[in-house]
Structures are given as C-alpha cells and as structure tokens.
PDB file of N, CA and C in Angstrom:
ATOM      1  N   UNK A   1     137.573  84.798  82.906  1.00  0.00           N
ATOM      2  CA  UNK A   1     137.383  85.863  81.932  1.00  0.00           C
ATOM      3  C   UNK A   1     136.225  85.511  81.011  1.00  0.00           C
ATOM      4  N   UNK A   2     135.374  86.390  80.879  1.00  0.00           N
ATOM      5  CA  UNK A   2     134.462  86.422  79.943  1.00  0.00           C
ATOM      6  C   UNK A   2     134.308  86.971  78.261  1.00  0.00           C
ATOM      7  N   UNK A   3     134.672  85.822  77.469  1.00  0.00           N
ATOM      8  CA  UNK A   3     135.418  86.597  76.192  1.00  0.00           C
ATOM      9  C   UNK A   3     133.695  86.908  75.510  1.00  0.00           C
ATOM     10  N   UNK A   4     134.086  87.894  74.437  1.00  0.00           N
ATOM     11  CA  UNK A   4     133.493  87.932  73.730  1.00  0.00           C
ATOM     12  C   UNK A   4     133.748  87.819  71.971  1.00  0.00           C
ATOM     13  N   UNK A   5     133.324  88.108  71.441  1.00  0.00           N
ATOM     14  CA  UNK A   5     133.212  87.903  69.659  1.00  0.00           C
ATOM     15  C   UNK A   5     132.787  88.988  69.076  1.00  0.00           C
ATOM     16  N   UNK A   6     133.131  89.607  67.898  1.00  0.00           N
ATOM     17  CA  UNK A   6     132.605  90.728  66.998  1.00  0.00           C
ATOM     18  C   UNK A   6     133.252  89.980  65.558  1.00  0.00           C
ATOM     19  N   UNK A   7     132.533  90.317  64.376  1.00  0.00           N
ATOM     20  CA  UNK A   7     133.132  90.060  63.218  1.00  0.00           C
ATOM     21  C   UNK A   7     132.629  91.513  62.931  1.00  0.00           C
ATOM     22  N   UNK A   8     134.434  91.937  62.247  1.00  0.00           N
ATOM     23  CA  UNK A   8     134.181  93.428  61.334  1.00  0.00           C
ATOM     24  C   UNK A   8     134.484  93.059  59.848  1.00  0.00           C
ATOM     25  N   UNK A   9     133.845  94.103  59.741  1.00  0.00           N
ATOM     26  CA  UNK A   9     133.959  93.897  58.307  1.00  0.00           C
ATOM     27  C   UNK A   9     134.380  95.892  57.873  1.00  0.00           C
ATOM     28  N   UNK A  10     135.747  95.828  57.249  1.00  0.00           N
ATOM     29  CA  UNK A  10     136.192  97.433  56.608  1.00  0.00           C
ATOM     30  C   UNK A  10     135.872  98.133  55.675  1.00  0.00           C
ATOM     31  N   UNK A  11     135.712  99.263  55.307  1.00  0.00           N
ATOM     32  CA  UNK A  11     135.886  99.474  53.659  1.00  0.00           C
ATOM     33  C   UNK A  11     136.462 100.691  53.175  1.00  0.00           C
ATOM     34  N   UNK A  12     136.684 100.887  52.292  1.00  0.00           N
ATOM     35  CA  UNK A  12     137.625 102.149  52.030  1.00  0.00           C
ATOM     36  C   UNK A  12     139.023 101.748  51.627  1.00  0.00           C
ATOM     37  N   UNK A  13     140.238 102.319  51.557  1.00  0.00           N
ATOM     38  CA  UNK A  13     141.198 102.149  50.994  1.00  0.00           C
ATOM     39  C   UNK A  13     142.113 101.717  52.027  1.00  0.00           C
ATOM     40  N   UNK A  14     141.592  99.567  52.097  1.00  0.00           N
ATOM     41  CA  UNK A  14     142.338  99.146  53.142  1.00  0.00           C
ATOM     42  C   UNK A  14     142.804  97.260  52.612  1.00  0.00           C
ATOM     43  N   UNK A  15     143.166  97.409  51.693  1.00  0.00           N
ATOM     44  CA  UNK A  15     143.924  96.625  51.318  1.00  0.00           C
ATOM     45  C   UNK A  15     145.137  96.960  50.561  1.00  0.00           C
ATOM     46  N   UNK A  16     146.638  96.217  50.177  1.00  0.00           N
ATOM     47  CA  UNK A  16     147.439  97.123  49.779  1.00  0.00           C
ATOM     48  C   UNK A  16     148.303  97.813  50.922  1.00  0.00           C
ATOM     49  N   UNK A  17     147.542  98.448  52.301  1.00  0.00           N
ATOM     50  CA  UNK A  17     148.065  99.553  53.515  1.00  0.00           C
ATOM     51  C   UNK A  17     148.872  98.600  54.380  1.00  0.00           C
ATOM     52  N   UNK A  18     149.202  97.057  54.070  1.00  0.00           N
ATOM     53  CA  UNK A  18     149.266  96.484  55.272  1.00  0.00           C
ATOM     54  C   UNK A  18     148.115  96.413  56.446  1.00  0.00           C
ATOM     55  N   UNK A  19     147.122  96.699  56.024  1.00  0.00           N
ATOM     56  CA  UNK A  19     145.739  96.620  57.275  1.00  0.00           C
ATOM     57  C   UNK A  19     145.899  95.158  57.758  1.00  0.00           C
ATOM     58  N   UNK A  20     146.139  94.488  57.417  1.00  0.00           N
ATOM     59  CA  UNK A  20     145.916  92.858  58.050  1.00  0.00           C
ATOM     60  C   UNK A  20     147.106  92.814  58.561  1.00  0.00           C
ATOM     61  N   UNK A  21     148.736  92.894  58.234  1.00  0.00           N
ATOM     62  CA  UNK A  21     149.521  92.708  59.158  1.00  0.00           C
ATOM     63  C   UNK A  21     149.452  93.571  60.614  1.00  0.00           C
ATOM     64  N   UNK A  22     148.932  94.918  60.009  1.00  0.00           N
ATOM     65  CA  UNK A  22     148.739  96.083  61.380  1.00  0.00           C
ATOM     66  C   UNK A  22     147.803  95.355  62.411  1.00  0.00           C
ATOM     67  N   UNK A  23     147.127  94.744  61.881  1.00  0.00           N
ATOM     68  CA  UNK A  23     145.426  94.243  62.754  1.00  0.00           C
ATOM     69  C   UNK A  23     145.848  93.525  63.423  1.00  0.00           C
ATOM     70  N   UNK A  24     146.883  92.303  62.966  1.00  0.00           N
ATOM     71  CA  UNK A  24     147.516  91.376  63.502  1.00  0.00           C
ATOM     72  C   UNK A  24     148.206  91.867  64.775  1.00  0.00           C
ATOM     73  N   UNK A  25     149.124  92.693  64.423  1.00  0.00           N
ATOM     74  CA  UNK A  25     150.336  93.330  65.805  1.00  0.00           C
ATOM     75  C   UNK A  25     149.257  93.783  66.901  1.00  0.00           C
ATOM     76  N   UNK A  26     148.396  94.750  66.020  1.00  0.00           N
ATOM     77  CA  UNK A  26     147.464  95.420  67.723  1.00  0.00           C
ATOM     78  C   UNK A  26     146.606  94.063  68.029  1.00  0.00           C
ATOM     79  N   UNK A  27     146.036  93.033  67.404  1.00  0.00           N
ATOM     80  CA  UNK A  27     145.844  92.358  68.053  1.00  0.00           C
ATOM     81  C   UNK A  27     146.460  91.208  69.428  1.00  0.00           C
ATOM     82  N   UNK A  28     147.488  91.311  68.654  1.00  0.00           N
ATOM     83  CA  UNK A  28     148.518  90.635  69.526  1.00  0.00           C
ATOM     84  C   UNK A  28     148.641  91.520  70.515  1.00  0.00           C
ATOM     85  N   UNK A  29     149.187  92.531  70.907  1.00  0.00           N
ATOM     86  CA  UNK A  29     149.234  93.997  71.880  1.00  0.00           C
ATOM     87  C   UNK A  29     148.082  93.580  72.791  1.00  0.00           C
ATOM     88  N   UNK A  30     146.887  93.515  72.257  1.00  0.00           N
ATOM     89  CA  UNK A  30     145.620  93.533  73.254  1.00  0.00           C
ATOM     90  C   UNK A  30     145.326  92.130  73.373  1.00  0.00           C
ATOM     91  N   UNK A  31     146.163  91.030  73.008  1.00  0.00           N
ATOM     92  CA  UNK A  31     145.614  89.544  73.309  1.00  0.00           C
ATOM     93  C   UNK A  31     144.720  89.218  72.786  1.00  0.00           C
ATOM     94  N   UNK A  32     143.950  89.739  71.640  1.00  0.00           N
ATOM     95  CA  UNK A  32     143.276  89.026  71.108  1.00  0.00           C
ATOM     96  C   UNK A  32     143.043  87.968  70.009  1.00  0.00           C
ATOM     97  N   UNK A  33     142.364  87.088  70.068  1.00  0.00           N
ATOM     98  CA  UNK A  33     142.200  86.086  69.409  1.00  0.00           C
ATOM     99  C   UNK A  33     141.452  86.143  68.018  1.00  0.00           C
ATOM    100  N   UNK A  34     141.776  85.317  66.878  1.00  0.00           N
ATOM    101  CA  UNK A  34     140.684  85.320  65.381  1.00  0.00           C
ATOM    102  C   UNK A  34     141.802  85.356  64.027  1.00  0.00           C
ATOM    103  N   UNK A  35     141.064  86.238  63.810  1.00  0.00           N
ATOM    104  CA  UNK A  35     141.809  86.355  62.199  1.00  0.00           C
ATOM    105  C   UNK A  35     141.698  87.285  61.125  1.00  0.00           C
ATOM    106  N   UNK A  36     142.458  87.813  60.713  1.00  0.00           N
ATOM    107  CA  UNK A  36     141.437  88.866  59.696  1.00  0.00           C
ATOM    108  C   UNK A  36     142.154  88.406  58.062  1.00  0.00           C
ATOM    109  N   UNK A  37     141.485  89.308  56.992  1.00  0.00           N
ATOM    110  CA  UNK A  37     141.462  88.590  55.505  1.00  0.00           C
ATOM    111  C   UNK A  37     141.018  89.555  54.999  1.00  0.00           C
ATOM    112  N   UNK A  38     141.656  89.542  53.691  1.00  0.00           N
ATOM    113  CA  UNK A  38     141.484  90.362  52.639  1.00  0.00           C
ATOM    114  C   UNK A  38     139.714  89.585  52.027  1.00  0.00           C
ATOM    115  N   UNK A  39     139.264  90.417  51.406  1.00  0.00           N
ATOM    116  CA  UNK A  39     137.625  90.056  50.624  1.00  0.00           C
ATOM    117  C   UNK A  39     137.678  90.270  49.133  1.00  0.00           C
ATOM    118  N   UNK A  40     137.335  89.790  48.327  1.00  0.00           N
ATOM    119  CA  UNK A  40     137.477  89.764  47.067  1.00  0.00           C
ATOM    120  C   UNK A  40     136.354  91.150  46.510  1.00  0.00           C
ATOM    121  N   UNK A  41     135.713  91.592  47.312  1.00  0.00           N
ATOM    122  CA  UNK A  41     135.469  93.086  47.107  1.00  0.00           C
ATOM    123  C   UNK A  41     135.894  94.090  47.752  1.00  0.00           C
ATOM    124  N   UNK A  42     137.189  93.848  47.809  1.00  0.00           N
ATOM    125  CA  UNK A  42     138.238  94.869  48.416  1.00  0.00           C
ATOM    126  C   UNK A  42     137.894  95.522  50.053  1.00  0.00           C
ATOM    127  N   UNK A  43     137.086  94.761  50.436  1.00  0.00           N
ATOM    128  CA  UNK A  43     137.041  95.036  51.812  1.00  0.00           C
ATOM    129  C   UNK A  43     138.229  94.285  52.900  1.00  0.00           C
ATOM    130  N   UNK A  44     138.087  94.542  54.219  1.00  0.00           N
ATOM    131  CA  UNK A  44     138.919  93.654  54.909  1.00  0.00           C
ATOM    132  C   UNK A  44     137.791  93.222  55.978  1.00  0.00           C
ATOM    133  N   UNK A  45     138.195  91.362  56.432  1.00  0.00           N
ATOM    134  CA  UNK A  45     136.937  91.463  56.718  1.00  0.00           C
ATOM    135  C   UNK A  45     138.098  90.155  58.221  1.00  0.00           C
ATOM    136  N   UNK A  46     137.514  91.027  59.397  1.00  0.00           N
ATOM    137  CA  UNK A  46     138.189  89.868  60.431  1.00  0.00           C
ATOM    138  C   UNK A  46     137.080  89.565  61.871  1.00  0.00           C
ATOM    139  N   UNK A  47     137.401  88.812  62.697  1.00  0.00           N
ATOM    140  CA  UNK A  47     136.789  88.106  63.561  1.00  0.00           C
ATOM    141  C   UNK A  47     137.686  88.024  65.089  1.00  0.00           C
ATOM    142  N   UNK A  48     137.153  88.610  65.674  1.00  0.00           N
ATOM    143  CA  UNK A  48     137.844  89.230  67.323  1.00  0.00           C
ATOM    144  C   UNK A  48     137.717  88.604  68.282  1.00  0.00           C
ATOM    145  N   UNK A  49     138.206  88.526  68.872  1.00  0.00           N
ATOM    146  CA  UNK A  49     137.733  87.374  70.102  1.00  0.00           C
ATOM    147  C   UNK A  49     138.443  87.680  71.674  1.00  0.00           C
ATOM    148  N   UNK A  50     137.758  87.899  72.687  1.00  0.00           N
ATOM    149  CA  UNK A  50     138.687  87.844  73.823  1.00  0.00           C
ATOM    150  C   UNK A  50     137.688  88.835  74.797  1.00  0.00           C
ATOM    151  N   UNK A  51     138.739  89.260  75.987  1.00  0.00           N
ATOM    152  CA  UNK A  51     138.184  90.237  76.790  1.00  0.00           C
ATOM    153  C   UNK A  51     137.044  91.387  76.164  1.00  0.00           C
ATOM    154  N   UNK A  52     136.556  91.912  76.537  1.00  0.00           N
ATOM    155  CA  UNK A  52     135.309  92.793  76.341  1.00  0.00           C
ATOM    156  C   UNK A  52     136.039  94.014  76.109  1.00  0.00           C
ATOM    157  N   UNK A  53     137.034  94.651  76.919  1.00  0.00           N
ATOM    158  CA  UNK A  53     137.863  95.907  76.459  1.00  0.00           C
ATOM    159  C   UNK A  53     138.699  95.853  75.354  1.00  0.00           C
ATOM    160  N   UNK A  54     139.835  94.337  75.154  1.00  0.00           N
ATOM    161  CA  UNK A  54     140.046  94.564  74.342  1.00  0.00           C
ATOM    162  C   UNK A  54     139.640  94.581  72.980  1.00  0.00           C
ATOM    163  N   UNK A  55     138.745  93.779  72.856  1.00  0.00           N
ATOM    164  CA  UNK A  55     138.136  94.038  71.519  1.00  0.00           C
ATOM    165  C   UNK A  55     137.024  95.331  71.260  1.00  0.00           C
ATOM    166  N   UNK A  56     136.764  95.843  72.346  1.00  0.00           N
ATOM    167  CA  UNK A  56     136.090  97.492  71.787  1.00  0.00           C
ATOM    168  C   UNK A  56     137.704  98.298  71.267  1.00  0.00           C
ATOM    169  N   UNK A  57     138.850  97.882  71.908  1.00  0.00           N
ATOM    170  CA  UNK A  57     139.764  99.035  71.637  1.00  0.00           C
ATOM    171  C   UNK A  57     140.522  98.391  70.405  1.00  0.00           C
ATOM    172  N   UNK A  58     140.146  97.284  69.549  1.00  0.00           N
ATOM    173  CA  UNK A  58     140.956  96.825  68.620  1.00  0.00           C
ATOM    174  C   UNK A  58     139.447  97.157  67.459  1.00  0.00           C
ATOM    175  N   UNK A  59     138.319  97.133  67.727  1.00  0.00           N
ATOM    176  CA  UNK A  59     137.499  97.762  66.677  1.00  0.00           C
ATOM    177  C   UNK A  59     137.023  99.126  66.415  1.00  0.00           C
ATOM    178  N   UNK A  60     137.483  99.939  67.806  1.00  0.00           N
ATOM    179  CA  UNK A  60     138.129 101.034  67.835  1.00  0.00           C
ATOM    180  C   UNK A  60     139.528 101.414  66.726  1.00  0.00           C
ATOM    181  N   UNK A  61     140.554 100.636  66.800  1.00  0.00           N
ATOM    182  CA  UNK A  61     141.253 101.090  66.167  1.00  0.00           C
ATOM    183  C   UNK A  61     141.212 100.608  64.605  1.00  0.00           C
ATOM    184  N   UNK A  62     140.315  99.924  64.238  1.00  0.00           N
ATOM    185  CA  UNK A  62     139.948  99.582  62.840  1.00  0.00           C
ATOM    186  C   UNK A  62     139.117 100.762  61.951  1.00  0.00           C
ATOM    187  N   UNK A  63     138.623 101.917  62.620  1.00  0.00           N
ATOM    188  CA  UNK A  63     137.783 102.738  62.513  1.00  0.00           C
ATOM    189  C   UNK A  63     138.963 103.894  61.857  1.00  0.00           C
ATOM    190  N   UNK A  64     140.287 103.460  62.131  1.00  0.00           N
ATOM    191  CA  UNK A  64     141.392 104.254  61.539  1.00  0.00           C
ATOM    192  C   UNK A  64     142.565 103.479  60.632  1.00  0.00           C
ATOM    193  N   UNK A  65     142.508 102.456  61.358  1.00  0.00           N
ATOM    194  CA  UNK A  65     143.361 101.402  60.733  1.00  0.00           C
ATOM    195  C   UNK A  65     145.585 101.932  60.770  1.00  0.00           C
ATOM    196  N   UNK A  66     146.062 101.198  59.723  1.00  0.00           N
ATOM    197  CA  UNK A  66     147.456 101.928  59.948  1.00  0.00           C
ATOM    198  C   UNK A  66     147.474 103.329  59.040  1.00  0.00           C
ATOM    199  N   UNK A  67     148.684 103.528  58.788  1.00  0.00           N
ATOM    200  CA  UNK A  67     148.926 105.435  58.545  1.00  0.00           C
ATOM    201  C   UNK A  67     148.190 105.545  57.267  1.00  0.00           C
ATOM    202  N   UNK A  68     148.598 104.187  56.092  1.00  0.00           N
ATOM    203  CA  UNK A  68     148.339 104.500  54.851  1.00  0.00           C
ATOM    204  C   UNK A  68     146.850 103.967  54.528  1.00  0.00           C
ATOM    205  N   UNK A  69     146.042 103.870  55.440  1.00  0.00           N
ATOM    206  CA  UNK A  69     144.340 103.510  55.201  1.00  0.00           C
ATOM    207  C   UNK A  69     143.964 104.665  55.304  1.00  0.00           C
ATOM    208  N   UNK A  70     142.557 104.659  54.907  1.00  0.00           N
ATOM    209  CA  UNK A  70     141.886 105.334  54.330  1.00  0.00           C
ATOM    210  C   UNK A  70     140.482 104.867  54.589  1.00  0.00           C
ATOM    211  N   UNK A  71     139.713 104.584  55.989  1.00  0.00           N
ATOM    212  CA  UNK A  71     138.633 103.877  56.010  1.00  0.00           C
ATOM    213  C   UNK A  71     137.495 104.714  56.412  1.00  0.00           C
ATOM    214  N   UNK A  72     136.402 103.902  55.428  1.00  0.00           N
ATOM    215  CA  UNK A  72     134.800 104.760  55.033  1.00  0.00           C
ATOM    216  C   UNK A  72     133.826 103.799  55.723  1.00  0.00           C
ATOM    217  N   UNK A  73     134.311 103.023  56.087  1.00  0.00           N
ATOM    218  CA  UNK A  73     132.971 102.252  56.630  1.00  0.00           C
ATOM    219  C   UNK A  73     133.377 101.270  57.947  1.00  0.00           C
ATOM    220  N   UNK A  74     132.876 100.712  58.708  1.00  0.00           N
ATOM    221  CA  UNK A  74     133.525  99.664  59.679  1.00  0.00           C
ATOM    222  C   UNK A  74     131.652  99.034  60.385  1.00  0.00           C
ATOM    223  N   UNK A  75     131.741  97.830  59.960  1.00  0.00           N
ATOM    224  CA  UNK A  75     130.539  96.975  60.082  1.00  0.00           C
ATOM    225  C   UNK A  75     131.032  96.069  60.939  1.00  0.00           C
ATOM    226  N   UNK A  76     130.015  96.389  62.158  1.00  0.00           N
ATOM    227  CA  UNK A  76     130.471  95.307  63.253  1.00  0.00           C
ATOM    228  C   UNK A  76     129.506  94.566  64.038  1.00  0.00           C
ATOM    229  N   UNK A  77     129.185  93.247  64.104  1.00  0.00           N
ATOM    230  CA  UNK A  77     128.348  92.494  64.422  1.00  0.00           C
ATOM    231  C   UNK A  77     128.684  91.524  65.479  1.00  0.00           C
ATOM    232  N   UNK A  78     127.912  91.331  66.414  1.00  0.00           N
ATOM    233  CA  UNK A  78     128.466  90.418  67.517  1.00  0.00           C
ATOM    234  C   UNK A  78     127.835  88.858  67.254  1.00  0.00           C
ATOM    235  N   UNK A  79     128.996  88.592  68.107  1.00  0.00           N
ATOM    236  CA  UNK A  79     129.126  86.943  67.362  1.00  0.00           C
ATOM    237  C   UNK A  79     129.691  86.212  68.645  1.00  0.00           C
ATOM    238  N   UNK A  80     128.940  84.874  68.703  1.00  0.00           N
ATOM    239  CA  UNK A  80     129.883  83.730  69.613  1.00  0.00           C
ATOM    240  C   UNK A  80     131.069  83.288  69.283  1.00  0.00           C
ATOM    241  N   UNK A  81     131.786  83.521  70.525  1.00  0.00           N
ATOM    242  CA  UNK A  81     133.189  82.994  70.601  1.00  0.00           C
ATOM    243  C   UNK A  81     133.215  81.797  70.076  1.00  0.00           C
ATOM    244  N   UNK A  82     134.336  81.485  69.192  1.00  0.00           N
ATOM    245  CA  UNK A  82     134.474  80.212  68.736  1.00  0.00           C
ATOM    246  C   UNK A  82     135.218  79.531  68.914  1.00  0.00           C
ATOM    247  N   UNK A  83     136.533  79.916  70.170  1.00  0.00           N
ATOM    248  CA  UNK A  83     137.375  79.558  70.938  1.00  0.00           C
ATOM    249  C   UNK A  83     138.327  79.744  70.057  1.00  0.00           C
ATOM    250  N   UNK A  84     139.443  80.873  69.465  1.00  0.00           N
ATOM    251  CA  UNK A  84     140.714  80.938  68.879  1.00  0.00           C
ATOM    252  C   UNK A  84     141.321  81.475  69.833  1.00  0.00           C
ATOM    253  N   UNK A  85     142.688  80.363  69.487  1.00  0.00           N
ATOM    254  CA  UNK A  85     144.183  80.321  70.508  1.00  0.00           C
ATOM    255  C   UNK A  85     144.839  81.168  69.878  1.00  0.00           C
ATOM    256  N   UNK A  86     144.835  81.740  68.956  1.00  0.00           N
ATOM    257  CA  UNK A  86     145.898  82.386  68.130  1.00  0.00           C
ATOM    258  C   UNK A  86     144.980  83.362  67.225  1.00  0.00           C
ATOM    259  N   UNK A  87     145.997  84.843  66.762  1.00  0.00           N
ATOM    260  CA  UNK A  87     145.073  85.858  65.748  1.00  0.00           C
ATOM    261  C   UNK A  87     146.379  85.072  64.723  1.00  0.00           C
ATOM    262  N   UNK A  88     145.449  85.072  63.088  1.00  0.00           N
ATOM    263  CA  UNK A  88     145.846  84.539  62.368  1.00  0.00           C
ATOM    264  C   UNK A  88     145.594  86.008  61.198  1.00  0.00           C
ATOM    265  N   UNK A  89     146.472  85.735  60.581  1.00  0.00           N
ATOM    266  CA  UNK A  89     146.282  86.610  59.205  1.00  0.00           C
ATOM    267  C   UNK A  89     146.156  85.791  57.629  1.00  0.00           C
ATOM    268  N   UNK A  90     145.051  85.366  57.237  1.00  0.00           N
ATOM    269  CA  UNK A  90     144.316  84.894  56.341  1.00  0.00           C
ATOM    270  C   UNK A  90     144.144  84.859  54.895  1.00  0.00           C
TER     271      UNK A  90
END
C-alpha cells in the first residue's frame, strides 16, 4: 500500500462541536492514521495518513465536519508520511 499524508487545517465554528472526537471515529472507520488538535486560534488543525482514498474521503468529510459544526474554510496541504500507527486526538 502506498500511503499518503495531508495536514488540514479547519475554520469556522469547530471547536466546542466535538470535531476532534468525530475526526477521530471517521478516522478510525477509514483506517487512518495521525492526529488532530484543537489551535489556540480556534481552528482545528490535524494530520492524515494512509491509503490515498481514504484520506480524500476523511478530508472530504472535514469540509462538513459533525452535525453541530459550522465550517468556513478547510486548508489542505500535502505532506510526507511520517509513519503513525494510531489516529490520536491531541
């Protein structure tokens, strides 16, 4: 398997919603690897790792996030795998 890497970065009304535990579960769902974290300018800001589909369909679903977000922005940059065994919530 050929993994790949994205770091997103959120914005809009997504801290507070549970966005990082939600990110966590669909990550887990799609096997992917990293971590995501709250930002001290109220963004949410995480790091993806794995198959090539699943991480288009987990930064796909960051573009909506869970019921009670509210997201205006989604910044996504590709990045080398850095080898994570586990999605961590930060």
């Amino acid at each position: 398997m050929t993994a790949i890497a994205r770091r997103v970065v959120v914005s809009g009304r997504v801290q507070g919603v549970f966005f990082r535990n939600c990110t966590r579960r669909e990550a887990s769902r799609l096997e992917v690897k990293g971590w995501v974290r709250n930002r001290s300018d109220g963004r949410v800001e995480a790091w993806f790792e794995g198959p090539p589909a699943a991480v288009a369909e987990l930064v796909r679903w960051c573009k909506h996030g869970p019921r009670h977000a509210s997201v205006d922005d989604v910044e996504v940059a590709e990045a080398q795998p850095a080898g994570h065994t586990i999605f961590a919530v930060r």
